[in-house]
N, C-alpha and C. Protein backbone atom coordinates (compact mmCIF):
# COMPACT_ATOMS: atom_id res chain seq x y z
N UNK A 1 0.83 -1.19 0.00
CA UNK A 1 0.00 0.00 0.00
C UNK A 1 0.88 1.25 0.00
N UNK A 2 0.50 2.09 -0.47
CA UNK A 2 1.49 3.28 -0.89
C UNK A 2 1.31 4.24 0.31
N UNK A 3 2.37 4.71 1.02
CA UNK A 3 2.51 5.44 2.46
C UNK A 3 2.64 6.78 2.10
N UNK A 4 1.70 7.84 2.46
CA UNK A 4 1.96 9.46 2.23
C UNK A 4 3.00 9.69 3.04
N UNK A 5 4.31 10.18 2.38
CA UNK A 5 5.17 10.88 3.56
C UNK A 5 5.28 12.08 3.66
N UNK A 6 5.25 12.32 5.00
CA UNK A 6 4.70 13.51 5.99
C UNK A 6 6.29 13.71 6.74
N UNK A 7 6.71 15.35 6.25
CA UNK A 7 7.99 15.84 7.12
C UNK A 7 7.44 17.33 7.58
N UNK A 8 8.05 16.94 9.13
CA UNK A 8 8.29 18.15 9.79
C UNK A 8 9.46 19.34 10.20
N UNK A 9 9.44 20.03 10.24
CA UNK A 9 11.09 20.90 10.33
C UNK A 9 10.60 21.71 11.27
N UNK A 10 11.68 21.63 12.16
CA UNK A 10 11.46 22.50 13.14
C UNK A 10 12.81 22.18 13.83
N UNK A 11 13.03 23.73 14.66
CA UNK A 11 14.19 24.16 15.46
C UNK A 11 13.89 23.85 17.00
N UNK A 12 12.12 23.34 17.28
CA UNK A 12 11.89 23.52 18.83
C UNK A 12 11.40 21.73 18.97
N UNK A 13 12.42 20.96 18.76
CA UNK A 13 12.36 19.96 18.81
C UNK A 13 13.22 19.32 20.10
N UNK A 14 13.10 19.97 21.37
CA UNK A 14 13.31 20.16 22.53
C UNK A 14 12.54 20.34 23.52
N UNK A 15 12.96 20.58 24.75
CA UNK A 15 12.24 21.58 25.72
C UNK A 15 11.88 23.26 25.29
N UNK A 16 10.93 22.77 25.01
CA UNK A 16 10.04 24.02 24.07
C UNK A 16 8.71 24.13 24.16
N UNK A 17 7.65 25.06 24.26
CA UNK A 17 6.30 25.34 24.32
C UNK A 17 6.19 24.17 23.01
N UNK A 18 6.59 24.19 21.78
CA UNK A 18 6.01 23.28 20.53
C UNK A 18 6.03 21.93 20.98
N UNK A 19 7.03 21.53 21.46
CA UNK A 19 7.24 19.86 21.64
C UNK A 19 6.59 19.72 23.00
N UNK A 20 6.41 20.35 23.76
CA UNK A 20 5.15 19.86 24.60
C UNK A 20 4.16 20.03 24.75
N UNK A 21 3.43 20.76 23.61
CA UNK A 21 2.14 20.59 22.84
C UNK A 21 2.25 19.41 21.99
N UNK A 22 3.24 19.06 21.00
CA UNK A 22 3.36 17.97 20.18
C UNK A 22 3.88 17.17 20.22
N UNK A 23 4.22 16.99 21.36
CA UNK A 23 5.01 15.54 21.55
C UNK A 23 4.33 14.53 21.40
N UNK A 24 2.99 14.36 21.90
CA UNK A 24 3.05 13.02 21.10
C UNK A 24 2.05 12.91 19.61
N UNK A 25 1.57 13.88 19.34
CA UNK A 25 1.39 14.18 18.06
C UNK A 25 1.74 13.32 16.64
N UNK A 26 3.06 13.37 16.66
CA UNK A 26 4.23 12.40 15.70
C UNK A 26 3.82 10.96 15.46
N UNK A 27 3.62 10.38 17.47
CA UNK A 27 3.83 8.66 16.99
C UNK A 27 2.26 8.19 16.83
N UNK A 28 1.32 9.19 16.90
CA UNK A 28 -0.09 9.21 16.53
C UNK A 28 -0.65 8.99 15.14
N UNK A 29 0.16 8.95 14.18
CA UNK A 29 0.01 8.86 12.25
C UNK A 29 -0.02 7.48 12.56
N UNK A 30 -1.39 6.84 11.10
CA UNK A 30 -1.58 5.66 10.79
C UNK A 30 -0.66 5.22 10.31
N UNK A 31 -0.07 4.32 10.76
CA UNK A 31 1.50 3.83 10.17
C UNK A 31 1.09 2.91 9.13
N UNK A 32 0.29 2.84 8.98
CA UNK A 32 -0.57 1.84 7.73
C UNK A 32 -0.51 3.12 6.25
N UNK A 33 -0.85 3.89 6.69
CA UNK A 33 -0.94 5.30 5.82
C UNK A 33 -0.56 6.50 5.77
N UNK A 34 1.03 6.85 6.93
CA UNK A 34 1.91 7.60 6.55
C UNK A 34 3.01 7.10 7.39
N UNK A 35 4.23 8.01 6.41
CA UNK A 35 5.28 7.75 6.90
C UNK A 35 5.75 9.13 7.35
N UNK A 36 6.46 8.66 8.13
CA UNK A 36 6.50 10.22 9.42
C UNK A 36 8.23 10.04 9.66
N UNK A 37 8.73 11.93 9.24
CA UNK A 37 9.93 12.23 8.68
C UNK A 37 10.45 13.57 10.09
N UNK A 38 11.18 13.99 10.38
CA UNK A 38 11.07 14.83 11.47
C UNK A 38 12.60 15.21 10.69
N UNK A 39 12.45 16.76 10.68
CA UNK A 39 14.32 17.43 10.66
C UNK A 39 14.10 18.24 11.26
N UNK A 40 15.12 18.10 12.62
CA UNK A 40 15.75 18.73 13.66
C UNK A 40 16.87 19.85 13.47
N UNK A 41 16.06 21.39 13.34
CA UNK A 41 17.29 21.85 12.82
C UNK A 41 18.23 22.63 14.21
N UNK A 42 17.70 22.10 15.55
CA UNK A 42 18.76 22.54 16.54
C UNK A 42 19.30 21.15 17.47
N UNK A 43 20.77 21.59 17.87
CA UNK A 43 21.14 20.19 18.04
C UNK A 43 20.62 19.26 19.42
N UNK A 44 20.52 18.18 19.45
CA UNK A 44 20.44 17.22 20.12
C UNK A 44 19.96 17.88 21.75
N UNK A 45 18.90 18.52 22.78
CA UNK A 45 19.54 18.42 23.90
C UNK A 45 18.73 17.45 25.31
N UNK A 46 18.73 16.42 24.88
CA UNK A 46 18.42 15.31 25.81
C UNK A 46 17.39 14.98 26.51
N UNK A 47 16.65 16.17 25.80
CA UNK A 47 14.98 16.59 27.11
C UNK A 47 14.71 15.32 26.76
N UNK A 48 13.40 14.74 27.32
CA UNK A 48 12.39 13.92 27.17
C UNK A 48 11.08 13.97 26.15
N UNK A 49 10.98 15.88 26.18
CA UNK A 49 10.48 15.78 24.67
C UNK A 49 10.71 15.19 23.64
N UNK A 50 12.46 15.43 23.60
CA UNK A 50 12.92 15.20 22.20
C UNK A 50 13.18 14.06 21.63
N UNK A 51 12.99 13.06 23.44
CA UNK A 51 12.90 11.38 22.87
C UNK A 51 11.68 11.23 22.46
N UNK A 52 11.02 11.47 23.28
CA UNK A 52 9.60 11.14 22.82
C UNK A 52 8.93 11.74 21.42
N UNK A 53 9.31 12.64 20.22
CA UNK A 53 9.04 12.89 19.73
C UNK A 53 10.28 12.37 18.76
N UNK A 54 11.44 11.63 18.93
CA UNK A 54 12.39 10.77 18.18
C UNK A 54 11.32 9.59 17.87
N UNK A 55 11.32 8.92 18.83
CA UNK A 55 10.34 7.47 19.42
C UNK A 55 9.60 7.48 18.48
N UNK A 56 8.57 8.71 18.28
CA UNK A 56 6.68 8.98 17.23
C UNK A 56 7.30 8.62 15.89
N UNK A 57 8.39 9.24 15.24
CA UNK A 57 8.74 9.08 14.07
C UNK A 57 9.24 7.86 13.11
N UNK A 58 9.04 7.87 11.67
CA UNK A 58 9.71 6.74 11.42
C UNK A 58 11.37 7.17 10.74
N UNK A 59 11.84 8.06 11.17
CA UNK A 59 13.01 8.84 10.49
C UNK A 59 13.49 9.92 11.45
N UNK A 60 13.48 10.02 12.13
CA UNK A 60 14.41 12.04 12.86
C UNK A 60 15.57 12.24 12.61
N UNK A 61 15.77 13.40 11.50
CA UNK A 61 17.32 13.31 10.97
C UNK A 61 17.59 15.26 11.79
N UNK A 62 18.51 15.03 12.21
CA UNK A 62 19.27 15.63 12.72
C UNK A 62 20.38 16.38 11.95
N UNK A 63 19.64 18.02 11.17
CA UNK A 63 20.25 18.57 10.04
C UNK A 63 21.14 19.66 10.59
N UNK A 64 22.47 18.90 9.55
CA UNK A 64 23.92 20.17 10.37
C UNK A 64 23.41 21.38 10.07
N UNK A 65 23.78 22.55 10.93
CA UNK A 65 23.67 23.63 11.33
C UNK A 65 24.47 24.24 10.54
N UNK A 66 25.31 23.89 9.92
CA UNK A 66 26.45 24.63 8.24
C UNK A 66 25.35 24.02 6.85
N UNK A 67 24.78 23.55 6.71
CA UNK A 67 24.13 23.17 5.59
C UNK A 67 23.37 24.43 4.93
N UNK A 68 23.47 24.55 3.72
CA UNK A 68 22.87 25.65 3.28
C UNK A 68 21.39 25.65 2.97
N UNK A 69 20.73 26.36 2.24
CA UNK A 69 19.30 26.27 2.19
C UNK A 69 19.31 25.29 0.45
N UNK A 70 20.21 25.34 -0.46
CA UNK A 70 20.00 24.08 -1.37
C UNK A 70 20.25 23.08 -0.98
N UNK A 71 21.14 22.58 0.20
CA UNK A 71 21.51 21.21 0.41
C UNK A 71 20.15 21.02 1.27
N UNK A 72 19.71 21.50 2.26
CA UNK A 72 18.76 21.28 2.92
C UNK A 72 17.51 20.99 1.96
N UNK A 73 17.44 21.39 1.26
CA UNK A 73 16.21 21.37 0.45
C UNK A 73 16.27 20.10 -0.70
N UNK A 74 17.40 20.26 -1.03
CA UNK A 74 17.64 18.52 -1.82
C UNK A 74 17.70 17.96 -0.63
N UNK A 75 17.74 17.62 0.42
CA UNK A 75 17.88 16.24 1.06
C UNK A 75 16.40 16.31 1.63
N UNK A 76 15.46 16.92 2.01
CA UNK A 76 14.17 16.70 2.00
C UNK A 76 13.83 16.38 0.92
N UNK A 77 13.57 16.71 -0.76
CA UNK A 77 13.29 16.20 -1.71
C UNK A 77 13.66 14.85 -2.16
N UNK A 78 15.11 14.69 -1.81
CA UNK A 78 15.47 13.51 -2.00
C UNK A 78 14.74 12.04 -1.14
N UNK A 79 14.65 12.25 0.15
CA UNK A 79 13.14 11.79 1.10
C UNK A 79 11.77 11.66 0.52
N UNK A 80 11.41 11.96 -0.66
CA UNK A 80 10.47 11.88 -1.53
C UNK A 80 9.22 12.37 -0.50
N UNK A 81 9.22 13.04 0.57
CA UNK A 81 8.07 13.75 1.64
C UNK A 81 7.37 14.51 0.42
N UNK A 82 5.89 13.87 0.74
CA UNK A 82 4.73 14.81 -0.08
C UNK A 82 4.01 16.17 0.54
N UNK A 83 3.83 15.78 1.73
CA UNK A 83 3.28 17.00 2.69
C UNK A 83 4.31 17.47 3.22
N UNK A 84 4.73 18.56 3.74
CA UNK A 84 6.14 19.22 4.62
C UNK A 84 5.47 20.50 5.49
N UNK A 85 5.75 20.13 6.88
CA UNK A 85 5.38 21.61 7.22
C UNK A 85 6.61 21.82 8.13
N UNK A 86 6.57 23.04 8.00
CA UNK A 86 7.04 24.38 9.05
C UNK A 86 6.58 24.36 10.10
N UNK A 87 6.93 23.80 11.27
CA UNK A 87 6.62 24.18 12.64
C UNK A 87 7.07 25.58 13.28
N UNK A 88 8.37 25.93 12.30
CA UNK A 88 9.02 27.12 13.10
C UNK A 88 8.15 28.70 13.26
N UNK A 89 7.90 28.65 11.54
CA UNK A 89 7.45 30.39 10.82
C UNK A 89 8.36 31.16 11.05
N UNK A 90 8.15 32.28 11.84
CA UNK A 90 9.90 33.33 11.47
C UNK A 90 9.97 33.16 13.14
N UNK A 91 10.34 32.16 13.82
CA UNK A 91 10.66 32.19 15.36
C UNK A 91 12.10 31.45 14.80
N UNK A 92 12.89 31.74 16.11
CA UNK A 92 13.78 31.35 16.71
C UNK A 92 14.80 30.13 15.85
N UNK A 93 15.57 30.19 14.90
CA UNK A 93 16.34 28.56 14.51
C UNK A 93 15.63 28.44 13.32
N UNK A 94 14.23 29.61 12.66
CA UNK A 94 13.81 29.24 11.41
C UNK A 94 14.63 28.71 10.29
N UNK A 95 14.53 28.39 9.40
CA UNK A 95 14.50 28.02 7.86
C UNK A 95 13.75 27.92 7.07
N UNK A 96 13.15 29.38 6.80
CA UNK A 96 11.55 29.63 5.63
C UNK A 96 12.87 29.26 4.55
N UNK A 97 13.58 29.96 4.48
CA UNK A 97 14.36 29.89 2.85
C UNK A 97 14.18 28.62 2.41
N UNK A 98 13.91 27.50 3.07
CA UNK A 98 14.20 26.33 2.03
C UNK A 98 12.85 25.79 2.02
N UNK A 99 11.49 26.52 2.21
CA UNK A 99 10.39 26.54 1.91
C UNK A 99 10.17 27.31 0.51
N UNK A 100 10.97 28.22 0.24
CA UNK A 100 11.09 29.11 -0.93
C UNK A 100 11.29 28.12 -1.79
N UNK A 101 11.83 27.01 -1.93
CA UNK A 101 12.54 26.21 -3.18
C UNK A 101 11.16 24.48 -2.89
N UNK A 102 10.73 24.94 -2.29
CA UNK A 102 9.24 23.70 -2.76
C UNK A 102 9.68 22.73 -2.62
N UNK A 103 10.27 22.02 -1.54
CA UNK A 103 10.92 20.65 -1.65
C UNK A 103 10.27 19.53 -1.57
N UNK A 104 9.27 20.59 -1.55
CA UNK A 104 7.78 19.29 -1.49
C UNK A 104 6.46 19.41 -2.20
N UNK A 105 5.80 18.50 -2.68
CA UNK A 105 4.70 19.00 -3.53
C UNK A 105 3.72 19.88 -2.84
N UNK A 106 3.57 19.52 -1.34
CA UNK A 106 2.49 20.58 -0.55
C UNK A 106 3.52 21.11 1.10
């Protein structure tokens, strides 16, 4: 059966107002009918959010902080993700720029 994949990007993939509204959000997708993509664009810091919202996913890639907005944007495309959202908008660790280049059909 063909799996919609679903990526999220976001910088508050931590101890953050977002990830403890959405923490468990993530491991809640019909795993029958999507596949669930997470890029972390701040690094690693150990909360319990950030396991628990590792855990929900079927992928959490952990994107270097030197990567530009084309490499970032080919390696989501390359992930073949159909839906993509922006958790950030213009807060804190954003990356709209690589929303500018459509790395996803929606």
């Amino acid at each position: 059966m063909f799996k919609i994949r679903i990526g999220y990007v976001s910088w508050d993939f931590a101890d953050h107002p977002l990830s403890h509204l959405l923490q468990s959000i993530f491991g809640m997708h019909d795993r029958s009918r999507f596949y669930v993509i997470a890029f972390s664009l701040r690094p690693k810091d150990q909360s319990h959010y950030r396991r628990i919202i590792e855990q929900g996913c079927d992928e959490f890639i952990q994107v270097d902080d030197k990567m530009n907005v084309l490499e970032l944007a080919t390696m989501i495309n390359q992930k073949n993700i159909q839906i993509l959202f922006n958790l950030n908008g213009w807060t804190q660790g954003e990356r709209t720029d690589v929303f500018v280049l459509r790395p996803a059909p929606i």
